[in-house]
Structure formats: C-alpha cells, structure tokens
PDB file of N, CA and C in Angstrom:
ATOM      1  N   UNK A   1      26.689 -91.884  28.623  1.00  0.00           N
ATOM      2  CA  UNK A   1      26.442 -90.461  28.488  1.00  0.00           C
ATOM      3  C   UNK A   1      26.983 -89.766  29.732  1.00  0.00           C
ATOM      4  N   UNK A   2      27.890 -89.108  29.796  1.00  0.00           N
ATOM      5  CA  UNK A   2      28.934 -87.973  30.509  1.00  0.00           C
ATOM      6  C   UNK A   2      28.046 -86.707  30.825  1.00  0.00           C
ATOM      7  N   UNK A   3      27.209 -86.544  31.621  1.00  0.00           N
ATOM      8  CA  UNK A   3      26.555 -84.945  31.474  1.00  0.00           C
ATOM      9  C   UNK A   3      27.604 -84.309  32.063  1.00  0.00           C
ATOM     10  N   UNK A   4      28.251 -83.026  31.840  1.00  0.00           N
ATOM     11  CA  UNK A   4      28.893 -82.148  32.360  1.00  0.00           C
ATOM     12  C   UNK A   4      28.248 -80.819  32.962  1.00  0.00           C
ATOM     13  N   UNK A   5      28.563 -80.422  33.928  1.00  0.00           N
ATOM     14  CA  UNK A   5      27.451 -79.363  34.425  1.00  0.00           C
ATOM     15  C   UNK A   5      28.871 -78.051  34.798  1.00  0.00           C
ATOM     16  N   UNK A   6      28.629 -77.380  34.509  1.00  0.00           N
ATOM     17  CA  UNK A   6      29.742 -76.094  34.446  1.00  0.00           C
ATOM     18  C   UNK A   6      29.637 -75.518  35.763  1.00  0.00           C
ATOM     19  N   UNK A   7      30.287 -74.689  36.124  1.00  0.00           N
ATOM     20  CA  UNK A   7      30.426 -73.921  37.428  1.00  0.00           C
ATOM     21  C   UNK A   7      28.949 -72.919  37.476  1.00  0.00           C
ATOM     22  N   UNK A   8      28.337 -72.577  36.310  1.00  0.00           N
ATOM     23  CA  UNK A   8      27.642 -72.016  36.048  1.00  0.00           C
ATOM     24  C   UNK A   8      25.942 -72.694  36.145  1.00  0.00           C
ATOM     25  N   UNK A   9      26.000 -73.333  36.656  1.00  0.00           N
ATOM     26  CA  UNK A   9      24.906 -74.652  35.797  1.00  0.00           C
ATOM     27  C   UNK A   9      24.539 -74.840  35.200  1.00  0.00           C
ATOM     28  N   UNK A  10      25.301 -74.623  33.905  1.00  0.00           N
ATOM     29  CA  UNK A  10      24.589 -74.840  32.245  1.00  0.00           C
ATOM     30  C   UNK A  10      25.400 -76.478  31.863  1.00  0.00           C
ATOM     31  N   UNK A  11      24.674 -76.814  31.457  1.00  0.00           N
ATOM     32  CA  UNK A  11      25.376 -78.156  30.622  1.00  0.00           C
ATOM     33  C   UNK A  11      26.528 -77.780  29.473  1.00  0.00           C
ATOM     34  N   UNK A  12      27.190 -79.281  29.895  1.00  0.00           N
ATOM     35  CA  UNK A  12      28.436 -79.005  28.617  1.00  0.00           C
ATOM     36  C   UNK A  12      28.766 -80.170  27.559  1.00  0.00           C
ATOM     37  N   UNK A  13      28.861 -80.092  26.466  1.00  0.00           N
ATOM     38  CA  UNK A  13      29.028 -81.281  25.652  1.00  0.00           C
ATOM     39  C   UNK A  13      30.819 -81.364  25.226  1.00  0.00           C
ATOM     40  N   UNK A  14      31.356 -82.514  25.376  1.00  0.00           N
ATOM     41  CA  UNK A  14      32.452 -83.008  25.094  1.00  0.00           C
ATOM     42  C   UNK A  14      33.423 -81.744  26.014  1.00  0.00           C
ATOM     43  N   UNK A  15      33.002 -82.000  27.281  1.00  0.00           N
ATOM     44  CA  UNK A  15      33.886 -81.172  28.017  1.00  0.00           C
ATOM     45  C   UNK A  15      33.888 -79.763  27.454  1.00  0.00           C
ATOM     46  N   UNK A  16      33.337 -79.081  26.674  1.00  0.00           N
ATOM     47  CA  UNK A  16      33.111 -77.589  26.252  1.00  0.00           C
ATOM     48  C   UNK A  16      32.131 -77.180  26.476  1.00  0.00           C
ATOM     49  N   UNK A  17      31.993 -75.603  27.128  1.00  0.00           N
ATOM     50  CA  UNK A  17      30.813 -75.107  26.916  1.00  0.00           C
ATOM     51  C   UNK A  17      30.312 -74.812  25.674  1.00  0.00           C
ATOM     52  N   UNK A  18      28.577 -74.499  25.483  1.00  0.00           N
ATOM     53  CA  UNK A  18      27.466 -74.109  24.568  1.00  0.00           C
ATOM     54  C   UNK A  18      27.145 -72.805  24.534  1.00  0.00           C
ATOM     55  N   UNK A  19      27.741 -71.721  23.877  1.00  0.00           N
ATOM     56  CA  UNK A  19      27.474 -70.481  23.591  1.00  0.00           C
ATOM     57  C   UNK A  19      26.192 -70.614  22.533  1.00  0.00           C
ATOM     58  N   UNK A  20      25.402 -69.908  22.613  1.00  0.00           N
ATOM     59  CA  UNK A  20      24.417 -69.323  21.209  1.00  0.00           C
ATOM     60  C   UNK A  20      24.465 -67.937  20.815  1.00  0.00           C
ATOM     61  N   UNK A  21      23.962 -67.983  19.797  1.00  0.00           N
ATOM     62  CA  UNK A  21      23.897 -66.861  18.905  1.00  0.00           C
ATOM     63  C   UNK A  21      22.940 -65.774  18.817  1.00  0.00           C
ATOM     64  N   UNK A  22      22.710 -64.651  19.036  1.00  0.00           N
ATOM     65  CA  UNK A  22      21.442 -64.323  19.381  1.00  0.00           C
ATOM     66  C   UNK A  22      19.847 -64.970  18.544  1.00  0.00           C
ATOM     67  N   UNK A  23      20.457 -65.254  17.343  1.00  0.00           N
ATOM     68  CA  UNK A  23      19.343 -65.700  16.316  1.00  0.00           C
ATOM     69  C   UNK A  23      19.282 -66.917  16.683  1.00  0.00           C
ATOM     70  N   UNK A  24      19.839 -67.983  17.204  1.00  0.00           N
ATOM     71  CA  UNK A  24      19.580 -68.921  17.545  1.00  0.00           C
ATOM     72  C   UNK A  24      18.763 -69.102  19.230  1.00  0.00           C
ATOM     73  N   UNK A  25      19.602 -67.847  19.914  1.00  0.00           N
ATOM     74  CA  UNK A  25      18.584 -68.057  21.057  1.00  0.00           C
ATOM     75  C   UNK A  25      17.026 -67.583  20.820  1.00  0.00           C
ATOM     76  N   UNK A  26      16.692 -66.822  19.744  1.00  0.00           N
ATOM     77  CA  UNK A  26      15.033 -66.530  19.455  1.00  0.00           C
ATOM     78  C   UNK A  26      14.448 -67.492  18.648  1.00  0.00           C
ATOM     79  N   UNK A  27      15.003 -68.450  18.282  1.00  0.00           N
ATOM     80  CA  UNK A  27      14.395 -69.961  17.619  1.00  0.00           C
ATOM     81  C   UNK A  27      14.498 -71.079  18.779  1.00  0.00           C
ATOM     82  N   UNK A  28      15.100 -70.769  19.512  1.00  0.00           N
ATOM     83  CA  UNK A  28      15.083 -71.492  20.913  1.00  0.00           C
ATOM     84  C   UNK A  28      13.927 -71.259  21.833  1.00  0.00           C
ATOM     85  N   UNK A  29      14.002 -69.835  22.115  1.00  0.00           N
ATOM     86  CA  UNK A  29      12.463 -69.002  22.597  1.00  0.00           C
ATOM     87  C   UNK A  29      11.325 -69.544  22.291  1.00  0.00           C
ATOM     88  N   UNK A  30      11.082 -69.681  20.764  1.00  0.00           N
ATOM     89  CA  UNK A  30      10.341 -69.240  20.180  1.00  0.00           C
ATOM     90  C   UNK A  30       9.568 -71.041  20.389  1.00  0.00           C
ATOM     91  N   UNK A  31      10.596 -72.206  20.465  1.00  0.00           N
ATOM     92  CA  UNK A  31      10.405 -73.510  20.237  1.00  0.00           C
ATOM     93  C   UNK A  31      10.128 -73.618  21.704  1.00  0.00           C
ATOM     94  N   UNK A  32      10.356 -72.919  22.884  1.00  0.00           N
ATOM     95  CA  UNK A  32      10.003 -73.414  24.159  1.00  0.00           C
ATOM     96  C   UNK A  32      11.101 -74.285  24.375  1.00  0.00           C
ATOM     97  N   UNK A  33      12.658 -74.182  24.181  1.00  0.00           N
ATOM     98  CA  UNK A  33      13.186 -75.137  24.025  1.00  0.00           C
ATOM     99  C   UNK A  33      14.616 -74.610  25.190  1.00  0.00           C
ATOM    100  N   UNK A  34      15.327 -75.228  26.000  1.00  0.00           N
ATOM    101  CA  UNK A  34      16.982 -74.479  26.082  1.00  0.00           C
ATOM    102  C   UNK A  34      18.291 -75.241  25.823  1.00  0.00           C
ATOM    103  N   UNK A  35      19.409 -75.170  26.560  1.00  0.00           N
ATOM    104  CA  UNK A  35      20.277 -75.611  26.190  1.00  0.00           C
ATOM    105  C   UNK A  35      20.272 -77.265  26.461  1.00  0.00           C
ATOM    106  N   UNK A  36      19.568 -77.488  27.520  1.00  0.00           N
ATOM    107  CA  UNK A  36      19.771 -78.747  28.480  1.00  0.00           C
ATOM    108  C   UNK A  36      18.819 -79.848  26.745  1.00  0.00           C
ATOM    109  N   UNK A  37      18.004 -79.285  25.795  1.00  0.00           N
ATOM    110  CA  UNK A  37      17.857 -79.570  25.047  1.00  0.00           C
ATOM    111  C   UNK A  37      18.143 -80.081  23.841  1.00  0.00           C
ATOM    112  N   UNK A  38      19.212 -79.024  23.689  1.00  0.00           N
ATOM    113  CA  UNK A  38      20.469 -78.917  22.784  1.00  0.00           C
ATOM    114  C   UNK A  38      21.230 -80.113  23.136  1.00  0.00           C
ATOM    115  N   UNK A  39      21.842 -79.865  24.365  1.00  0.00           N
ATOM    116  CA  UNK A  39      22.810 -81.230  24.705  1.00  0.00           C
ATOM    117  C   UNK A  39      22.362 -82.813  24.275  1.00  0.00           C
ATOM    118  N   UNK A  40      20.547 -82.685  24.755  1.00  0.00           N
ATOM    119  CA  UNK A  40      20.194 -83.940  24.648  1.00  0.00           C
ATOM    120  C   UNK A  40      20.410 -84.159  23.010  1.00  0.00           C
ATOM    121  N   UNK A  41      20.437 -83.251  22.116  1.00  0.00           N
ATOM    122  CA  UNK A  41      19.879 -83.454  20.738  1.00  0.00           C
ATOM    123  C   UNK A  41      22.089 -84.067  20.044  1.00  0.00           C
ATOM    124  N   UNK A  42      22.990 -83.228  21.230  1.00  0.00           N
ATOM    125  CA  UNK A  42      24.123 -83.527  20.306  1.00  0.00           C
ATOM    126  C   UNK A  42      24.795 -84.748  21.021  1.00  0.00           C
ATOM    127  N   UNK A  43      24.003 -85.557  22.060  1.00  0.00           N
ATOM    128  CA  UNK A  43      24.560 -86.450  22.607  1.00  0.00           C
ATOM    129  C   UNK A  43      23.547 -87.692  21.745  1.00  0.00           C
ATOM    130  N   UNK A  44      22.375 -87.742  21.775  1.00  0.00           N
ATOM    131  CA  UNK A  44      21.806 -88.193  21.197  1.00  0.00           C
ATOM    132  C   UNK A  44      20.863 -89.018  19.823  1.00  0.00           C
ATOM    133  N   UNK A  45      21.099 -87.407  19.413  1.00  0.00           N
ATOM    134  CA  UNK A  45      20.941 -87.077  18.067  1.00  0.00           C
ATOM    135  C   UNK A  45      21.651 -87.690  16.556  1.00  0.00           C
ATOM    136  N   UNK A  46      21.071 -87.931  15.382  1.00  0.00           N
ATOM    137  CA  UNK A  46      22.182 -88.374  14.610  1.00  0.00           C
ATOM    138  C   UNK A  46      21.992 -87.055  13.834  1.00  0.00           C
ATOM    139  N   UNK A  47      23.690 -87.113  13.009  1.00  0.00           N
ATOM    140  CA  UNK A  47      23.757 -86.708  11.912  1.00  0.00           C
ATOM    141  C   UNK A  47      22.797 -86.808  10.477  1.00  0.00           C
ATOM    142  N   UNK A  48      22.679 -85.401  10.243  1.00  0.00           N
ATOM    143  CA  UNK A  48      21.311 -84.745   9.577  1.00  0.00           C
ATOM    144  C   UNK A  48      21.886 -84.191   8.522  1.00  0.00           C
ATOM    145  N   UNK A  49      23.181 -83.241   8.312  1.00  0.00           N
ATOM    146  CA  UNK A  49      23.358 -82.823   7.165  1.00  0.00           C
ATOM    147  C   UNK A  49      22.983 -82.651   6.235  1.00  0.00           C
ATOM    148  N   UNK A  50      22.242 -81.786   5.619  1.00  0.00           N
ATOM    149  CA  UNK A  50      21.581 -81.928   4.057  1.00  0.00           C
ATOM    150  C   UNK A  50      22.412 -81.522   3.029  1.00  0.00           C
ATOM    151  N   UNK A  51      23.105 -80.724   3.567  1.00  0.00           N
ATOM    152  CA  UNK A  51      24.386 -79.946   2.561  1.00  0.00           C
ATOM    153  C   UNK A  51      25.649 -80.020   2.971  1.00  0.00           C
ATOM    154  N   UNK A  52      26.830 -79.583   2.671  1.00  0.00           N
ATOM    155  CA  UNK A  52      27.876 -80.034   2.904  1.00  0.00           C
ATOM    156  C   UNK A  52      28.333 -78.546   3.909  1.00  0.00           C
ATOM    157  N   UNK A  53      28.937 -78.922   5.030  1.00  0.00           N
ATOM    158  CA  UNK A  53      29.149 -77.605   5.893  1.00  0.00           C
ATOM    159  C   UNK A  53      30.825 -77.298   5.852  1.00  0.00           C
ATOM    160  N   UNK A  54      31.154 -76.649   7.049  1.00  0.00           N
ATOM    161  CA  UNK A  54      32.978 -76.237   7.134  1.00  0.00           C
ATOM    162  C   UNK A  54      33.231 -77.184   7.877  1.00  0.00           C
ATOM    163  N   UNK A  55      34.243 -78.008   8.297  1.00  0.00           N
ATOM    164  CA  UNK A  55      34.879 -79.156   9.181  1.00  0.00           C
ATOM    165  C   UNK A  55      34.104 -78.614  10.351  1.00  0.00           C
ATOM    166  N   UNK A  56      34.149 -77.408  10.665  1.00  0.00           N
ATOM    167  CA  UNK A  56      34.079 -77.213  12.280  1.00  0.00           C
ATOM    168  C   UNK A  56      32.498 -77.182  12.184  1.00  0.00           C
ATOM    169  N   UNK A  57      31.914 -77.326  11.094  1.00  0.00           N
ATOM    170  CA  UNK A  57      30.133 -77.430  11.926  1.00  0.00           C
ATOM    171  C   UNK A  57      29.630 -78.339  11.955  1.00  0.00           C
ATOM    172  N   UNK A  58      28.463 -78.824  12.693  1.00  0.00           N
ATOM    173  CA  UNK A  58      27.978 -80.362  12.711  1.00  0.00           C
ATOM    174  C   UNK A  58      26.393 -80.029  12.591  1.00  0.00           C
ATOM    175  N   UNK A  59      25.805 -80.497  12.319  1.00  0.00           N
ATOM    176  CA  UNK A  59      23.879 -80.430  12.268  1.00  0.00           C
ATOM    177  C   UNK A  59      23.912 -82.049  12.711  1.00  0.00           C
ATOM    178  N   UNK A  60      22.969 -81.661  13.844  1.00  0.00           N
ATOM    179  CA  UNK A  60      22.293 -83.078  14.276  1.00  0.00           C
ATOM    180  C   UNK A  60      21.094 -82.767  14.797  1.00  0.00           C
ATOM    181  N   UNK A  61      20.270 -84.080  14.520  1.00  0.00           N
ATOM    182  CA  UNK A  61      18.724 -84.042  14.570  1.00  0.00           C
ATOM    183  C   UNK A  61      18.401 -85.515  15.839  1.00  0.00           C
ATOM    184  N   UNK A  62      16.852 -84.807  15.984  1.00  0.00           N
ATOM    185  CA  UNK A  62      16.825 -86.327  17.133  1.00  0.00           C
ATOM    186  C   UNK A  62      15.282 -85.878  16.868  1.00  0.00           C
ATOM    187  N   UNK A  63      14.340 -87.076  16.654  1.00  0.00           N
ATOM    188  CA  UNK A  63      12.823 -87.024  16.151  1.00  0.00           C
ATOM    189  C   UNK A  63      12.178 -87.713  17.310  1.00  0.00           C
ATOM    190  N   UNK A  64      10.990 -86.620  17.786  1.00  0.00           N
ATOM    191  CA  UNK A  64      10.043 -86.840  18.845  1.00  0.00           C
ATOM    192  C   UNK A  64       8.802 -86.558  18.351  1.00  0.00           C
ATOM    193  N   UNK A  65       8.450 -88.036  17.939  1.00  0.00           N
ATOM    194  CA  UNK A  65       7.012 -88.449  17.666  1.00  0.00           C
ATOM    195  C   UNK A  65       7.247 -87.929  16.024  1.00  0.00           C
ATOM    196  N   UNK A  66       6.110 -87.266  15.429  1.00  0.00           N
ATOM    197  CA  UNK A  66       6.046 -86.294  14.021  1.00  0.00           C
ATOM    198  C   UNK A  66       7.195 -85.362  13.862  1.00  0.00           C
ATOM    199  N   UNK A  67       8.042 -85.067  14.969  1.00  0.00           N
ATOM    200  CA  UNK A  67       8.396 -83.264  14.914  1.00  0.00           C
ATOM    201  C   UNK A  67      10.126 -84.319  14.823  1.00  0.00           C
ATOM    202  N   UNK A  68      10.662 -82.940  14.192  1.00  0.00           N
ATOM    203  CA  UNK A  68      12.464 -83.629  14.777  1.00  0.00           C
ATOM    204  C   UNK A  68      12.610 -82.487  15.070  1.00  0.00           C
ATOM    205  N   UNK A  69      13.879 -81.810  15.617  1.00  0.00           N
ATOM    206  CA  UNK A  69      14.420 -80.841  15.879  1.00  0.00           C
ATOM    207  C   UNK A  69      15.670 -81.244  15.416  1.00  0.00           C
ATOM    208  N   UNK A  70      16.393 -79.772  15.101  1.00  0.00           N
ATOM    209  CA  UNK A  70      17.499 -79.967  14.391  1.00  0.00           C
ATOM    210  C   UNK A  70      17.930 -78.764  15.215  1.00  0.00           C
ATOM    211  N   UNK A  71      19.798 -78.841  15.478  1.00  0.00           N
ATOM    212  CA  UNK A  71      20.382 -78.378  16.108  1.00  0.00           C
ATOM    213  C   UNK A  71      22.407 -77.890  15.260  1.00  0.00           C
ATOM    214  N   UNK A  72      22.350 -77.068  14.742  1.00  0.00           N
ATOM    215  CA  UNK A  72      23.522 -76.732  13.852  1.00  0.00           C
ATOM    216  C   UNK A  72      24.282 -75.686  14.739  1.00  0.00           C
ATOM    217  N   UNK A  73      25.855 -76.833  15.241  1.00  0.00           N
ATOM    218  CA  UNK A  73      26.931 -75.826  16.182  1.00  0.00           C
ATOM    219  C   UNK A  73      28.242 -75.929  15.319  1.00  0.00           C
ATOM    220  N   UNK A  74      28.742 -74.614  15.889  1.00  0.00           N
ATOM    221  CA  UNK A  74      30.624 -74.896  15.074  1.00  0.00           C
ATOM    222  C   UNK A  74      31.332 -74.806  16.308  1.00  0.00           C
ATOM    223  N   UNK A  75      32.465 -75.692  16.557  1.00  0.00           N
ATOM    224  CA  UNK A  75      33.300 -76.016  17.332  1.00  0.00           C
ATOM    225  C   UNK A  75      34.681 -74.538  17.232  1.00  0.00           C
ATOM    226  N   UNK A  76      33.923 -74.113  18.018  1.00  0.00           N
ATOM    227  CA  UNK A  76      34.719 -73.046  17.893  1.00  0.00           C
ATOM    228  C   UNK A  76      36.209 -72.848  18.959  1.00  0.00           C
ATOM    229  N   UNK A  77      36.701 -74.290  19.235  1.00  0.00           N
ATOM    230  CA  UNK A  77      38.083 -74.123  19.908  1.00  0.00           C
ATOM    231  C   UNK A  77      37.808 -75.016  21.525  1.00  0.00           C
ATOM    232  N   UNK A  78      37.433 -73.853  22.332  1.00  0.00           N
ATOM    233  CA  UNK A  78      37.098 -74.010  23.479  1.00  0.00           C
ATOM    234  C   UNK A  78      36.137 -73.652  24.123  1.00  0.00           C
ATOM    235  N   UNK A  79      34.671 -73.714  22.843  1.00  0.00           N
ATOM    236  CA  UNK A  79      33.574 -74.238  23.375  1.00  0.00           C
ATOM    237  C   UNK A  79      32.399 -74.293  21.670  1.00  0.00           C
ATOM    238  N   UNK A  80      31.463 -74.696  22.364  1.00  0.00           N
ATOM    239  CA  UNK A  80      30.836 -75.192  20.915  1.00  0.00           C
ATOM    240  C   UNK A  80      29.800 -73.608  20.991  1.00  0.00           C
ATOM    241  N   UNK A  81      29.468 -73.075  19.319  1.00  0.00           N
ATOM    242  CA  UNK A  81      28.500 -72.298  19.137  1.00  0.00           C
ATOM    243  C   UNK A  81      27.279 -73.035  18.572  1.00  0.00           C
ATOM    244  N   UNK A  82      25.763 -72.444  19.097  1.00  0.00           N
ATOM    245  CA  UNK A  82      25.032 -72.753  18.565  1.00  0.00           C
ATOM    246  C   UNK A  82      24.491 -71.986  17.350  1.00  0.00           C
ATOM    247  N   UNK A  83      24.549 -72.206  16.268  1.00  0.00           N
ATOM    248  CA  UNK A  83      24.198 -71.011  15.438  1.00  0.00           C
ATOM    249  C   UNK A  83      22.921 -71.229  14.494  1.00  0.00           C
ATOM    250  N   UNK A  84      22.079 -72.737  14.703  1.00  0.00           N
ATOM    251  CA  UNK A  84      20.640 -72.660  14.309  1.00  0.00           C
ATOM    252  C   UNK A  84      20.099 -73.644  14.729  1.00  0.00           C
ATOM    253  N   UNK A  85      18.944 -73.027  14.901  1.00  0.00           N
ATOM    254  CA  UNK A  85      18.225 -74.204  15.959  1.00  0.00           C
ATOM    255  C   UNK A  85      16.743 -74.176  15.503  1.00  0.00           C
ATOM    256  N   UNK A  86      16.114 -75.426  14.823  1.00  0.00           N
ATOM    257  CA  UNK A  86      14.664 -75.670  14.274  1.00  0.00           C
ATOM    258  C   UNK A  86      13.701 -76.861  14.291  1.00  0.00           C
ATOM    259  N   UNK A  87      12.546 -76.823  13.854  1.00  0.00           N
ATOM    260  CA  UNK A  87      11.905 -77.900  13.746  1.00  0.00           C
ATOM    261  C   UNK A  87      10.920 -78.332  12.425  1.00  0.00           C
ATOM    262  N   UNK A  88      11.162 -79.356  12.214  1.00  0.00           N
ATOM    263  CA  UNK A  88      10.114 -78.821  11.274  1.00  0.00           C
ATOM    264  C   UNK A  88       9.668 -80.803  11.471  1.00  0.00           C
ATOM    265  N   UNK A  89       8.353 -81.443  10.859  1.00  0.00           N
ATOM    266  CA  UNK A  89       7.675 -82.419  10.684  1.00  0.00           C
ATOM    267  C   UNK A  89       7.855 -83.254   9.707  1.00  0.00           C
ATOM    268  N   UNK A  90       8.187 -84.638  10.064  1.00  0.00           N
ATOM    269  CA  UNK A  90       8.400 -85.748   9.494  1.00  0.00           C
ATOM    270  C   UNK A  90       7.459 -86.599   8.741  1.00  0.00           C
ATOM    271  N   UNK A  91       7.590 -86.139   7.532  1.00  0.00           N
ATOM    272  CA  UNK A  91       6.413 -86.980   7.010  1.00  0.00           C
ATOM    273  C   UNK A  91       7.066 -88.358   6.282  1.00  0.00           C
ATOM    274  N   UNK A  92       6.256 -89.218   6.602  1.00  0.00           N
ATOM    275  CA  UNK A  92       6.554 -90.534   5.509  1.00  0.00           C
ATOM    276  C   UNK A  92       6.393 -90.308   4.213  1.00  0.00           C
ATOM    277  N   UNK A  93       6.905 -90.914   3.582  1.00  0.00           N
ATOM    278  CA  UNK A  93       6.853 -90.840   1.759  1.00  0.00           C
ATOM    279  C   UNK A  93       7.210 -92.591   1.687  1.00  0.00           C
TER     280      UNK A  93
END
C-alpha cells in the first residue's frame, strides 16, 4: 500500500487526487467520516457493484464489524471524483 500525501495534505489514490461532490461531502459529514477514509475504503475495499455503472465509475465497499461503507468515484482523468458515499448494515441470510 503506496499512501500518497499531496502538497496539500490530503491523501491520494493511484497517484490522483480525491475531489467530492458537494452531496457526497454531506454523507461524509453526516457519517463522521473524511477522505483519509475514502482512501482506506479504495485501497482496501472490494468491489460492490450492484448495478452495472460507466467504465469510468467504480463502487467499493470494505465491512467494519455489522456496518460496511460503500464509496462510489469516477475517474475523471487527472483525479478521482467522489460522487456517493454510504452505509448501510450487513445482515446474514
């Protein structure tokens, strides 16, 4: 695992910075959650997909304890967007 730390001190995944979206930064807020989070979830995280997206977006999830968080960015060139960010509880079946 490569952490990249920007001139800025925000973390960076695959050598790009992590822009968000405003709606994604108030589900971020809202989860107590930030970017350094995010990173852990797209370095970490597996592929979650429930539906089929555009080439350039990815959803990945990473499960802590009951809860997962899910993290949906599009590779937007020369840096990644975050454009939804949630949680919701893992139940067995």
């Amino acid at each position: 695992m490569d952490v990249v730390i920007s001139m800025n001190g925000l973390p960076k995944y695959q050598n790009k910075r992590i822009n968000v979206t405003k709606n994604a930064s108030e589900e971020m807020w809202h989860l107590k959650k930030d970017l350094w989070d995010i990173l852990d979830i797209l370095e970490n995280g597996y592929d979650c997909s429930t539906s089929k997206r555009k080439a350039n977006v990815s959803e990945k999830c990473i499960k802590k304890g009951k809860e997962v968080f899910k993290a949906v960015v599009a590779d937007c060139g020369s840096y990644f967007l975050l454009i939804h960010f949630g949680k919701f509880t893992y139940k067995r079946r």
